[in-house]
Protein backbone atom coordinates (compact mmCIF):
# COMPACT_ATOMS: atom_id res chain seq x y z
CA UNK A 1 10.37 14.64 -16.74
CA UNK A 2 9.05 12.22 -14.06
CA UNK A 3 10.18 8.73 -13.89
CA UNK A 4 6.66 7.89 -14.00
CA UNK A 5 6.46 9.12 -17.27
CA UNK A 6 9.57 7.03 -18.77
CA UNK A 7 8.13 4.22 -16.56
CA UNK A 8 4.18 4.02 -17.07
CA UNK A 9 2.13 1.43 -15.11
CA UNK A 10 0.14 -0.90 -16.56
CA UNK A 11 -2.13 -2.92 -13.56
CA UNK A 12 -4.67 -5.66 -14.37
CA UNK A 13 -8.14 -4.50 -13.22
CA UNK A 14 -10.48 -6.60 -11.92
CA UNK A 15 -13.27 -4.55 -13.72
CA UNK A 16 -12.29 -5.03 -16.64
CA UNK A 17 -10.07 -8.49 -16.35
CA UNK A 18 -7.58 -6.81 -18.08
CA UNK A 19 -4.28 -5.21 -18.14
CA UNK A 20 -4.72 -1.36 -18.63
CA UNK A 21 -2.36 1.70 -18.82
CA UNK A 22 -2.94 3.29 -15.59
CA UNK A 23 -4.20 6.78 -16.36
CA UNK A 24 -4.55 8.87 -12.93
CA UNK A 25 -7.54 11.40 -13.05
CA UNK A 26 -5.53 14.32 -11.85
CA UNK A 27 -2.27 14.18 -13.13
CA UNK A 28 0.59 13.70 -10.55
CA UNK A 29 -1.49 12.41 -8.03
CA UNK A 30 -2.58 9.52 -7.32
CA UNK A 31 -6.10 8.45 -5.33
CA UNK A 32 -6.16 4.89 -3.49
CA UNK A 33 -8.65 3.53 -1.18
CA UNK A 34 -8.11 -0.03 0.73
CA UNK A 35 -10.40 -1.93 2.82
CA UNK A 36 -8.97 -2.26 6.47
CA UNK A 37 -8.99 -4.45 9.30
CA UNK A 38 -12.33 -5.40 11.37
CA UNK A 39 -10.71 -4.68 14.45
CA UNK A 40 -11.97 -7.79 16.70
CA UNK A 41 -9.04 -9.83 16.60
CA UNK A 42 -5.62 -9.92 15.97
CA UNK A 43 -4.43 -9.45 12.20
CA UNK A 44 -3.45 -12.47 10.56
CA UNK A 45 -1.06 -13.41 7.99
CA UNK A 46 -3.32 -13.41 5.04
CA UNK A 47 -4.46 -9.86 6.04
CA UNK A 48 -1.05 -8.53 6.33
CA UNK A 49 -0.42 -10.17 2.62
CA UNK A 50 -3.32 -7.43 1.31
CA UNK A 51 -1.87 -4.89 3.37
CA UNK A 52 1.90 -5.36 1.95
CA UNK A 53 0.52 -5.72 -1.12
CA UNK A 54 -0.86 -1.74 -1.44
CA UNK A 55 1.98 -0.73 0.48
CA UNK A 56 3.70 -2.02 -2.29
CA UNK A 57 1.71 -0.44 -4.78
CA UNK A 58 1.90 3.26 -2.83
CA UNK A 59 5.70 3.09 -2.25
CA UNK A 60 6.09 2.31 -6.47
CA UNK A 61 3.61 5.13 -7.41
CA UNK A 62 5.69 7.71 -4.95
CA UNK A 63 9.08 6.66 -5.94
CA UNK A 64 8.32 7.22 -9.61
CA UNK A 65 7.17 10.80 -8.69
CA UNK A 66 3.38 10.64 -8.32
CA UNK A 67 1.96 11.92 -4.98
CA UNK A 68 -0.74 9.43 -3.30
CA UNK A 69 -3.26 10.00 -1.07
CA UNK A 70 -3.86 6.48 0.37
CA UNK A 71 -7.20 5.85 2.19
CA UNK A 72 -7.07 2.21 4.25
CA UNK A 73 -10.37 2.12 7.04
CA UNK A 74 -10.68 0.89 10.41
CA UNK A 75 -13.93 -0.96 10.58
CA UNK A 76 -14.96 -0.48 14.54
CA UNK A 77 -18.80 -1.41 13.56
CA UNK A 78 -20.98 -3.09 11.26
CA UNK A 79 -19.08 -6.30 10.24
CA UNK A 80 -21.75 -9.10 11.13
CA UNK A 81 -20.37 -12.27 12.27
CA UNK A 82 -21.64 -13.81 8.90
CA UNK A 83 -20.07 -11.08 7.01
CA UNK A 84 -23.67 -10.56 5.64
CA UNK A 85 -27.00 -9.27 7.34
CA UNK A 86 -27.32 -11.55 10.39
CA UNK A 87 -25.78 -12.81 12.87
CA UNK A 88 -24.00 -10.24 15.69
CA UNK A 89 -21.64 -7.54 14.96
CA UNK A 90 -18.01 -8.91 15.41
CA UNK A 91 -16.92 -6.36 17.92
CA UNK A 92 -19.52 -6.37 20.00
CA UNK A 93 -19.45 -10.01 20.14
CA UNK A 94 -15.88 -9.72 21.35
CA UNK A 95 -16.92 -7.35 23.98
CA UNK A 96 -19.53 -8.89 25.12
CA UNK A 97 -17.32 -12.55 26.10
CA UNK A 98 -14.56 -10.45 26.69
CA UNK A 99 -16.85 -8.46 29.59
CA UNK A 100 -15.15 -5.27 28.11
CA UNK A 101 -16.35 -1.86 26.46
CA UNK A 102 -16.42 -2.71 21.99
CA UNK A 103 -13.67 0.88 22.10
CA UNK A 104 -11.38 -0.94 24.31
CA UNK A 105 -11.52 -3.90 22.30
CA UNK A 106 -11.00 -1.56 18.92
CA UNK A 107 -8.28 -0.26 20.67
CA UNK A 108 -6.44 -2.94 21.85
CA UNK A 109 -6.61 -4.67 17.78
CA UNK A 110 -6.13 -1.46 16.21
CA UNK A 111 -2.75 -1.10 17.89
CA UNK A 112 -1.83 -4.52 17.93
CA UNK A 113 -2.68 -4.21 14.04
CA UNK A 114 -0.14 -1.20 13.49
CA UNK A 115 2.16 -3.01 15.66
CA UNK A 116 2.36 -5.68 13.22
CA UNK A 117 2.43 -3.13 10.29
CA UNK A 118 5.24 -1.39 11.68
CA UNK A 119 6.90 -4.87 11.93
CA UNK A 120 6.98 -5.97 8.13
CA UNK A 121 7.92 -2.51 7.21
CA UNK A 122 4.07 -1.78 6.04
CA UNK A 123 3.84 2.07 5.79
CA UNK A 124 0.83 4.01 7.17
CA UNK A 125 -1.79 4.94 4.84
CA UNK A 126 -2.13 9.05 4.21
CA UNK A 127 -5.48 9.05 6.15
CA UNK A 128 -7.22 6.26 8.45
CA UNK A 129 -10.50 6.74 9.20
CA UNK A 130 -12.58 4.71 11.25
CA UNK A 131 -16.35 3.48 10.53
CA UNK A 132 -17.48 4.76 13.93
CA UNK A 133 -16.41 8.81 13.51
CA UNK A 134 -18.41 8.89 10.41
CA UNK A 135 -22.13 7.63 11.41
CA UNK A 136 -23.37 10.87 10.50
CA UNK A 137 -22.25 10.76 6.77
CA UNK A 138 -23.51 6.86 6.43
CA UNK A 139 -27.12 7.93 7.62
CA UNK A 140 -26.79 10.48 4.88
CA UNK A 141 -26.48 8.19 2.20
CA UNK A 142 -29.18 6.07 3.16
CA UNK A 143 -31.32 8.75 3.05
CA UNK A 144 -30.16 9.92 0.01
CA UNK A 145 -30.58 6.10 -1.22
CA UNK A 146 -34.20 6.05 -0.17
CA UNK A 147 -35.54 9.56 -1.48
CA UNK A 148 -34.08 8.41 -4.97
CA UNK A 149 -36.31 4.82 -4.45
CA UNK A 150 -32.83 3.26 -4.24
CA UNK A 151 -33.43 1.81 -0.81
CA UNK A 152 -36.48 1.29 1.69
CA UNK A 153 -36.84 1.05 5.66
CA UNK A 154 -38.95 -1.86 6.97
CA UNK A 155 -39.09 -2.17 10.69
CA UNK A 156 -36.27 0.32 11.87
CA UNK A 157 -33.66 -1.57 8.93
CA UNK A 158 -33.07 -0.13 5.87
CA UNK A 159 -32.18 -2.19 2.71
CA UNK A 160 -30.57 -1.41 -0.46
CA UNK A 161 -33.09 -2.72 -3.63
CA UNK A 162 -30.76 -4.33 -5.86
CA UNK A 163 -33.73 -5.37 -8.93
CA UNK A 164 -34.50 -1.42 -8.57
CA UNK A 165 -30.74 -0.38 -9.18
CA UNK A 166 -30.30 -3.19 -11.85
CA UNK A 167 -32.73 -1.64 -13.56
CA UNK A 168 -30.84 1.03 -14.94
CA UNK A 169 -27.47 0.05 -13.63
CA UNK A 170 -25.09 -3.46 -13.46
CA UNK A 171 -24.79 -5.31 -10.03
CA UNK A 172 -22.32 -7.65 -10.62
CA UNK A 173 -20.29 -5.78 -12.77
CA UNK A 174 -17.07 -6.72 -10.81
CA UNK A 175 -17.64 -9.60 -9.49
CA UNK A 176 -19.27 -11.49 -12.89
CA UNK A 177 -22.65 -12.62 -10.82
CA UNK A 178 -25.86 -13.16 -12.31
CA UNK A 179 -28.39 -11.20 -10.78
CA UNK A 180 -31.70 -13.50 -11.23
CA UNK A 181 -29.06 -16.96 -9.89
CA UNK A 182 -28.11 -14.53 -6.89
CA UNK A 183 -32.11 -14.07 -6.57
CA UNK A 184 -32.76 -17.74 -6.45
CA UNK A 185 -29.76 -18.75 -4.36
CA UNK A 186 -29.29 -16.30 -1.39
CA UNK A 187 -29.51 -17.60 1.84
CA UNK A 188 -32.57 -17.56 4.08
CA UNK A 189 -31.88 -15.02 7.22
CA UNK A 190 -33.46 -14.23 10.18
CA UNK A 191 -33.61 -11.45 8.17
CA UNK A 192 -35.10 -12.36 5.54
CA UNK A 193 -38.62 -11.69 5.44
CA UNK A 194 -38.10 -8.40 5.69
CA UNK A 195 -36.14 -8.14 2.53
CA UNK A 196 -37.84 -7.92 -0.99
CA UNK A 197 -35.45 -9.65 -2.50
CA UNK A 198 -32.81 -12.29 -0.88
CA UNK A 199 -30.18 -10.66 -2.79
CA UNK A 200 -31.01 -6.96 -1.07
CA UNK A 201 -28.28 -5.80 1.70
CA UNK A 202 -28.54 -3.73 4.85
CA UNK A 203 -27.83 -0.15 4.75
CA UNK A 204 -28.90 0.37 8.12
CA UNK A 205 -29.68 -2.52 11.00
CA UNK A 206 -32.00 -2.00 13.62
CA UNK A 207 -30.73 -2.56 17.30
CA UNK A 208 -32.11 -5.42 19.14
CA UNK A 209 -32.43 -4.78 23.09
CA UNK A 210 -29.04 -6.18 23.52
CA UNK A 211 -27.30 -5.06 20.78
CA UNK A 212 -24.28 -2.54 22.55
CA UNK A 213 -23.48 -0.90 19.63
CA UNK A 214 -26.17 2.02 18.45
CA UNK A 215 -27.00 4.99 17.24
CA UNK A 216 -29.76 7.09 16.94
CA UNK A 217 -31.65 7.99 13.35
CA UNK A 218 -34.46 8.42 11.46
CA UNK A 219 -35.20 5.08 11.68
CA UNK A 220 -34.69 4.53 15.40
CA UNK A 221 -31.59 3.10 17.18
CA UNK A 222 -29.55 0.85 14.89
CA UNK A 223 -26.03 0.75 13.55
CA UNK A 224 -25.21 0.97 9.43
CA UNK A 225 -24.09 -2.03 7.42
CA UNK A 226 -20.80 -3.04 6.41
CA UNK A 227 -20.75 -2.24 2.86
CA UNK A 228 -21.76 0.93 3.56
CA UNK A 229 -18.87 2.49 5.64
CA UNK A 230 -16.32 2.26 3.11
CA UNK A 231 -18.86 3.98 0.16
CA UNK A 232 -18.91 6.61 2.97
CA UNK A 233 -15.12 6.96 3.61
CA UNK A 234 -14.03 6.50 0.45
CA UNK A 235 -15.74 9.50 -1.38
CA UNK A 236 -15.37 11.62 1.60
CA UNK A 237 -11.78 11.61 1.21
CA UNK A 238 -10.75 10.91 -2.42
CA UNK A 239 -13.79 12.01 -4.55
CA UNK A 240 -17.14 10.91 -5.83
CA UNK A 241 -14.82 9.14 -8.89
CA UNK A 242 -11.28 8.22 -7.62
CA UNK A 243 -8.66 5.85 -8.79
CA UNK A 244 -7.55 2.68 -7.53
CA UNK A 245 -9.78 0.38 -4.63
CA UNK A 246 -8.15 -2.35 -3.29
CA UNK A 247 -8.86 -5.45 -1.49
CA UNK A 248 -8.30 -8.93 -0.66
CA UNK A 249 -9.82 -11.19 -3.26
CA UNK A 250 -12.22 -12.59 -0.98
CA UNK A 251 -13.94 -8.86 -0.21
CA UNK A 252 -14.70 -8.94 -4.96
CA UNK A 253 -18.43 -9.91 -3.37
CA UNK A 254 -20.16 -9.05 -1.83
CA UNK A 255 -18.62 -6.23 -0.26
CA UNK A 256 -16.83 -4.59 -3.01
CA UNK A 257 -20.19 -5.49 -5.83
CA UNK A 258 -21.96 -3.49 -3.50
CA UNK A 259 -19.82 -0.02 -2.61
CA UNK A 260 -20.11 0.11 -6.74
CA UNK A 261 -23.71 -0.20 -6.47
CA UNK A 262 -24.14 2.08 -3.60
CA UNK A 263 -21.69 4.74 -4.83
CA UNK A 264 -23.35 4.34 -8.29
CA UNK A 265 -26.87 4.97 -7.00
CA UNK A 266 -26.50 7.41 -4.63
CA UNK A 267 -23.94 9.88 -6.87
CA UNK A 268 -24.83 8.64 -10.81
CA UNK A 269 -21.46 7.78 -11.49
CA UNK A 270 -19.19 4.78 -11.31
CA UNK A 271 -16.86 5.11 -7.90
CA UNK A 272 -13.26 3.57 -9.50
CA UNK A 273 -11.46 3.67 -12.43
CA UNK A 274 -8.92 0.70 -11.19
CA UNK A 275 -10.11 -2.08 -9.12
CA UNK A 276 -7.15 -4.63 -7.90
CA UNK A 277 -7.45 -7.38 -5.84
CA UNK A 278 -4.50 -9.28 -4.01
CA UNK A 279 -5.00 -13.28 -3.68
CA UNK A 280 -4.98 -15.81 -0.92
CA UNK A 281 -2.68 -17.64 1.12
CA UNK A 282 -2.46 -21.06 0.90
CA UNK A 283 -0.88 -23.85 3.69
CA UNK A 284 0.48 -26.68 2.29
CA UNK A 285 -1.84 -26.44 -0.16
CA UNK A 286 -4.73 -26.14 2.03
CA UNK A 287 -6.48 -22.78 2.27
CA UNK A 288 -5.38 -20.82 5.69
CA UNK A 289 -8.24 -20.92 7.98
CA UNK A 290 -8.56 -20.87 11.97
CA UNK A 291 -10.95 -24.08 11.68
CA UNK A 292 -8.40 -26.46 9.83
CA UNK A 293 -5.88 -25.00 12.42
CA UNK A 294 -3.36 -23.86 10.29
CA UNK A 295 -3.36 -20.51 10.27
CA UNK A 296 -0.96 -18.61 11.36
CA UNK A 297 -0.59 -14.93 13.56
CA UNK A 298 2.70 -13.06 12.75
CA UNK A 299 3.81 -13.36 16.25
CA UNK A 300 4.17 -17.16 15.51
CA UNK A 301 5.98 -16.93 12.74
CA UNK A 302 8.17 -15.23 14.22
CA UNK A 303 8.58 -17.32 17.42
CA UNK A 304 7.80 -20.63 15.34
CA UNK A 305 5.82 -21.18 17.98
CA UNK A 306 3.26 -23.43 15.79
CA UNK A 307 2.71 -27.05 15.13
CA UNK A 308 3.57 -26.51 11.61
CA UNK A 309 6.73 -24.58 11.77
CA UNK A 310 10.31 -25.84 12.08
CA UNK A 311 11.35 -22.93 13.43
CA UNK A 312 10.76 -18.68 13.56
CA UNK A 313 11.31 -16.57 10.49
CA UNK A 314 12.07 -12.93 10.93
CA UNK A 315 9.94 -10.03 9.55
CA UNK A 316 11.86 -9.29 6.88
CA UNK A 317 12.11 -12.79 5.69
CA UNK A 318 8.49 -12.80 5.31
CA UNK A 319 8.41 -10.11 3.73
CA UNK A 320 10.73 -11.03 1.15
CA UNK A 321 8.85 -14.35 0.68
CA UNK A 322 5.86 -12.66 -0.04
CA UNK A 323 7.10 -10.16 -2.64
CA UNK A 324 8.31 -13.59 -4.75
CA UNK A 325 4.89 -14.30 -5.43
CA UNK A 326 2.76 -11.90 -7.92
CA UNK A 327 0.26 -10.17 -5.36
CA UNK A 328 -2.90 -11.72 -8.05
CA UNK A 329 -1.52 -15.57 -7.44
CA UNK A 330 -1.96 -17.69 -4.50
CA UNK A 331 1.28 -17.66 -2.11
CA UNK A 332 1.81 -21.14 -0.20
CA UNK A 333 3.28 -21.39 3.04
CA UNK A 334 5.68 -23.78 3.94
CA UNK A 335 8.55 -24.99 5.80
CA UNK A 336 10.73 -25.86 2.54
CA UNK A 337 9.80 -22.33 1.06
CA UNK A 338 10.39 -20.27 4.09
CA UNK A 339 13.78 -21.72 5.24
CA UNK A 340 14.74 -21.28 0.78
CA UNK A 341 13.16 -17.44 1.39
CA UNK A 342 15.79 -16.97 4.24
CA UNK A 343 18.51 -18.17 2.69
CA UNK A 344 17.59 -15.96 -0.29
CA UNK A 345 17.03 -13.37 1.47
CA UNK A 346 20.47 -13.27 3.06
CA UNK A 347 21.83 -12.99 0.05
CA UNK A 348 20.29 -9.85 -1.40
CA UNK A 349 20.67 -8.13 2.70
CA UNK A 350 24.20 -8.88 1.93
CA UNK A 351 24.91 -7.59 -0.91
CA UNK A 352 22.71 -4.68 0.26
CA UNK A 353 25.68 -3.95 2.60
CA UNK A 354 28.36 -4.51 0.17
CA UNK A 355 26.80 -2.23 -2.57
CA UNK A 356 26.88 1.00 0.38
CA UNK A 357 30.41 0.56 0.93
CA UNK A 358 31.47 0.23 -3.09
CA UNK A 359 33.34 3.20 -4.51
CA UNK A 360 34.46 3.89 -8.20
CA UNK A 361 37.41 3.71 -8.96
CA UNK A 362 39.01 4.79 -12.45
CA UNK A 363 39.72 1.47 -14.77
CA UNK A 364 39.27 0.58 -18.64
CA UNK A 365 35.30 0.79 -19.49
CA UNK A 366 34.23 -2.86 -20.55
CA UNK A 367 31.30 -2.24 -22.65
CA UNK A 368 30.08 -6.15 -22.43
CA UNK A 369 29.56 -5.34 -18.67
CA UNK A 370 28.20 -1.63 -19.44
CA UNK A 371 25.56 -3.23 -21.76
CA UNK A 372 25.00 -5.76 -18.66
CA UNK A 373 24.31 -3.48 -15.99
CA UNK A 374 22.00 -0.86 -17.99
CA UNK A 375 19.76 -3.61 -18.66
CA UNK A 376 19.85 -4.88 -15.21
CA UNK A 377 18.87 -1.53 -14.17
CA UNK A 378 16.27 -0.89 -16.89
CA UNK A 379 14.58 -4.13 -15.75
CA UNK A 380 13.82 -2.97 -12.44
CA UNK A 381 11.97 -0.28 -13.89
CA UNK A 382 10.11 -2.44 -16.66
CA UNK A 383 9.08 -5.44 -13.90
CA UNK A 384 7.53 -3.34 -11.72
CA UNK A 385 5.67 -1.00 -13.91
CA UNK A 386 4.06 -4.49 -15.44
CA UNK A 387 1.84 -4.78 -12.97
CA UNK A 388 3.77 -4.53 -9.78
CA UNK A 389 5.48 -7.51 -10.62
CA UNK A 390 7.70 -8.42 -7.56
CA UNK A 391 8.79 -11.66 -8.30
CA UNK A 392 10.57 -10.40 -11.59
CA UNK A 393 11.96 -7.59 -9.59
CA UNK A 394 13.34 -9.77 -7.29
CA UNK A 395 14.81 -11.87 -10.02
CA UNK A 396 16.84 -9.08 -11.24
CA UNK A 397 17.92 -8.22 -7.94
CA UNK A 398 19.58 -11.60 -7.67
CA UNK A 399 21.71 -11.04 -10.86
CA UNK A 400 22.57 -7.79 -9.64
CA UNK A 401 23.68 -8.97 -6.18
CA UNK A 402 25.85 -10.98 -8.14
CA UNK A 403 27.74 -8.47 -9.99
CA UNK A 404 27.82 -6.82 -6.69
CA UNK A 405 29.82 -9.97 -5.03
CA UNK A 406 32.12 -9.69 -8.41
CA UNK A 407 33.00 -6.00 -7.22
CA UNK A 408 32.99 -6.62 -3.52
CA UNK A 409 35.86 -9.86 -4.60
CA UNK A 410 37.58 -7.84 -7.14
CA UNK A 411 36.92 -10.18 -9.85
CA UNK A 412 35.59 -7.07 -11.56
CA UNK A 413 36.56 -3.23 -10.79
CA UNK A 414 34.28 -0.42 -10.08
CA UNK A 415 36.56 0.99 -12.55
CA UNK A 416 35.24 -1.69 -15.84
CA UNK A 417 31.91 0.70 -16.26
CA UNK A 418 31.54 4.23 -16.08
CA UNK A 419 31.30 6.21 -13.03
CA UNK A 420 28.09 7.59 -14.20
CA UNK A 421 26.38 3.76 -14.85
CA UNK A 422 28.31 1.96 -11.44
CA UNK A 423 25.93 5.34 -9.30
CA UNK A 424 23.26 4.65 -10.76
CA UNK A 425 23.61 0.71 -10.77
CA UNK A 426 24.35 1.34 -6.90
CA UNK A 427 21.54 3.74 -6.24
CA UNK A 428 19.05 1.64 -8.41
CA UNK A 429 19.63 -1.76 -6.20
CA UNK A 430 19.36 0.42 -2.80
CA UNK A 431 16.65 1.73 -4.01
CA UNK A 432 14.60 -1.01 -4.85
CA UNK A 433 15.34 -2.89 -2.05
CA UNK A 434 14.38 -0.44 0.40
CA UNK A 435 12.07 2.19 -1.16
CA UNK A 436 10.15 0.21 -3.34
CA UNK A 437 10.07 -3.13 -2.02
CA UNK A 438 10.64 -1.88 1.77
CA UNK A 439 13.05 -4.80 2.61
CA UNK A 440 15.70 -3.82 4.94
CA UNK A 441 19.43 -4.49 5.82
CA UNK A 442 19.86 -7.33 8.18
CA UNK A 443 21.39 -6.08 11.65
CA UNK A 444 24.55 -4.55 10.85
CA UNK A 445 25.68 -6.68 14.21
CA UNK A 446 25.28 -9.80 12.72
CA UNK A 447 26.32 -9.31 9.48
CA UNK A 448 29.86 -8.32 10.71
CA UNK A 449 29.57 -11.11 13.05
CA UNK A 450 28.99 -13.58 10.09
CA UNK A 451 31.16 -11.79 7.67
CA UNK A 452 34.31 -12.40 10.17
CA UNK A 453 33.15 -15.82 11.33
CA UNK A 454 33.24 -16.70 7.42
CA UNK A 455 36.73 -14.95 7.17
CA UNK A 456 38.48 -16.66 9.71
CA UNK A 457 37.53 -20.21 8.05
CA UNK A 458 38.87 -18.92 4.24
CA UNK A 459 42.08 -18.33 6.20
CA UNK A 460 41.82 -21.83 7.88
CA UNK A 461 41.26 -22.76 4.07
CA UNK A 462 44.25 -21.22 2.52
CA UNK A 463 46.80 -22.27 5.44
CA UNK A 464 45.30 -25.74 5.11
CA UNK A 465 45.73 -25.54 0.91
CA UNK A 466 49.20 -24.26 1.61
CA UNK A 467 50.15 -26.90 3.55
CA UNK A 468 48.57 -29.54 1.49
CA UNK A 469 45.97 -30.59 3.57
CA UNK A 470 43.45 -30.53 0.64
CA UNK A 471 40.64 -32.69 2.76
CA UNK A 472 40.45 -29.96 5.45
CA UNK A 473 40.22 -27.55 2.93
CA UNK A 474 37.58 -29.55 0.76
CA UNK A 475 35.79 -29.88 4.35
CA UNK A 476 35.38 -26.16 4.73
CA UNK A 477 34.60 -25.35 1.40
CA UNK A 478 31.67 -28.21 1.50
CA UNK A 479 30.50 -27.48 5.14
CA UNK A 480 30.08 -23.60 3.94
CA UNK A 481 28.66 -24.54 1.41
CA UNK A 482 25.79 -26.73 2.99
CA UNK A 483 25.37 -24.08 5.13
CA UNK A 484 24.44 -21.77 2.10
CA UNK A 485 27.92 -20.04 1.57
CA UNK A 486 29.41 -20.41 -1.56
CA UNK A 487 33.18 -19.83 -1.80
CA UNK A 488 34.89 -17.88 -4.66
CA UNK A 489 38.27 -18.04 -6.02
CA UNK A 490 39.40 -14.76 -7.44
CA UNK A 491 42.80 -13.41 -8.36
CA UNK A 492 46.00 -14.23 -7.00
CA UNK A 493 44.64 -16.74 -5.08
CA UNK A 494 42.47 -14.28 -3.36
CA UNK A 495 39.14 -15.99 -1.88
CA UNK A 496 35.52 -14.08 -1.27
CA UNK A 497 32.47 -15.76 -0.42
CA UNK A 498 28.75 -15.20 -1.11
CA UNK A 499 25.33 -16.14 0.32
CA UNK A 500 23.11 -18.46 -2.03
């Protein structure tokens, strides 16, 4: 038996607003597609939240057994700078103030994107295609989209007809727009009276003279639209009907409201079963954006080189203080919160290294403790498969870092539970930590370092309690604490410490 099938999913989907039992269409496997970077810029923080969230997601659905084919795009064309129909494409806008080629600028972001991927321990997707190698199959569609009266070509552009779809069909099925409002309210483009309807997107753009990106097609030189690409890639590689699309909530519309429509039209069935959508990142309580100036690129977070940080944070520190916030709420950055995520995060790295180095040894079974550990371990299972809850997950893992720190002291024996429950309670926490929620042991280095800086002082302690010097020892014991060390007296005067 799988553990998938002890340990079902249930996910909320944004279709439906609800929380559903995740039924794959193939059995065993597993098809997600995620919308990737426009590669223009370097990635930001609130990117790389979307992008840990589905890693999360893909590492769960693998470690319970399933195999996953995980789609995540480049887009190297097509994004407008208004993330609509006008304005110039975002790559080519680099290129041209950047005097440089639009590949060398989609090279330079895409690796600086999987540079910061690699960094937070964000695994690669199964396939990566890219928006540019698959022109062929996105003039295809728009064909196919105009022969069925879907779509129609005015002046080179071709536009998708959104009243002719809704006739038979839903646009805004995901994202909860009205239709005739979106009619009345779209903006006026340069574009515009070309449309016949405000609310009608571009399939296909016609080149202006100094436009650099273009290709050739029935229509004449032009490059396809933005929505369009991922409809394309999407299908190509996971199936007319697949299972899971994912997304930052900002992409709900009107990018992701119109792959469903596209997909829809052009094959006569819905595209996803699952649609989930991870949320924004928050400063302060402000919204993150470049304009306010408190946004944030990884490599300042790391540095802290940034008006509104204290200090650097490593990788996995963000990381960890991502994964305590449910990947559907809004995360807030902070000072406070970071330097509370470190110090959290300490904890569970440490006890990560303690829990590799515990052996069983044979003792008296405590059943009080058995009962204990069993449900820590169950728990795991039961938080993540509710949704991909993290921040329960990581709850759990506190309590059992703590039982850890009782073995590691020797205020409880290996030897109080069975040998069969203390493996699996060992290989449950490893794996958690590092399989499912990809967080990784601190540098073994420094952990040794710290671990025999922190010795040294309990035996300045004990010396100092032996010879009655109790305000030197109160002075350690409150200085290590401060510092976010907790001393613990265990038996026969033996002392062990642990990380708060």
């Amino acid at each position: 038996m799988k553990l998938y099938d002890q340990h079902p999913i249930n996910l909320t989907n944004s279709l439906s607003g609800k929380k559903e039992l995740f039924k794959p269409i193939t059995e065993g496997y597993v098809g997600m597609y995620v919308c990737g970077p426009t590669v223009y810029n370097n990635v930001h923080l609130g990117n790389t939240r979307t992008f840990l969230t589905f890693d999360i997601v893909s590492r769960y659905f693998r470690f319970l057994g399933l195999k996953v084919r995980y789609v995540r795009n480049i887009t190297d064309v097509g994004h407008l700078t208004d993330d609509g129909d006008d304005g110039e494409d975002k790559i080519g806008k680099k290129a041209r103030l950047e005097k440089l080629e639009p590949m060398e600028v989609v090279k330079r972001y895409t690796e600086d994107f999987h540079g910061v991927m690699r960094l937070f321990n964000i695994l690669p997707p199964s396939i990566e295609p890219s928006a540019t190698a698959h022109i062929i199959e996105q003039i295809e569609i728009t064909k196919k989209l105009i022969d069925l009266g879907l779509a129609y070509e005015v002046n080179g552009s071709v536009y998708f007809d959104v009243k002719k779809y809704n006739q038979s069909h839903h646009y805004g099925i995901l994202s909860g727009r009205n239709i005739e409002e979106l009619m009345e309210s779209g903006r006026d483009l340069d574009s515009q009276d070309e449309k016949r309807e405000k609310v009608d997107f571009a399939l296909w753009k016609k080149a202006s003279e100094e436009h650099i990106m273009r290709w050739p097609s029935p229509w004449g030189d032009g490059f396809p639209g933005w929505h369009i690409e991922c409809t394309v890639m999407s299908t190509k590689y996971l199936g007319e009907t697949f299972d899971i699309h994912g997304g930052g909530m900002d992409l709900k519309f009107p990018h992701h409201e119109c792959e469903i429509a596209q997909a829809t039209g052009a094959n006569g069935k819905v595209p996803v079963n699952y649609w989930l959508h991870s949320n924004m990142l928050t400063v302060n309580g402000q919204k993150m954006s470049k304009s306010l100036g408190n946004s944030f690129l990884p490599a300042e977070l790391l540095s802290g080189n940034h008006p509104l940080l204290d200090k650097g944070y490593g990788a996995m520190t963000t990381r960890f203080f991502m994964l305590q916030s449910h990947y559907s709420s809004t995360l807030d950055f902070s000072n406070e919160a970071l330097q509370a995520a470190e110090k959290a995060y300490r904890r569970l790295s440490t006890a990560l290294g303690a829990v590799k180095s515990l052996t069983h040894s044979e003792g008296k079974v405590d059943e009080t403790l058995s009962t204990e550990l069993s449900g820590l371990i169950d728990a795991c299972y039961k938080n993540m498969s509710d949704d991909f809850n993290t921040a329960k997950t990581l709850a759990v893992l506190f309590e059992m870092s703590s039982r850890i720190n009782d073995f590691k002291s020797g205020n409880r024996k290996t030897g109080d539970v069975s040998a069969e429950l203390f493996e699996n309670f060992k290989k449950t926490y490893i794996a958690f930590m590092e399989e499912v929620l990809g967080l990784q042991e601190e540098s073994t280095q420094s952990n040794n370092a710290l671990d025999g800086a922190i010795k040294v002082l309990i035996e300045l302690r004990k010396k100092a309690r032996t010879d009655r010097n109790y305000a030197l020892s109160d002075k350690i014991r409150d200085d290590l604490k401060a510092a976010g060390i907790q001393l613990k007296d265990g038996k026969d005067g033996e002392m062990s410490y642990e990380l708060e």
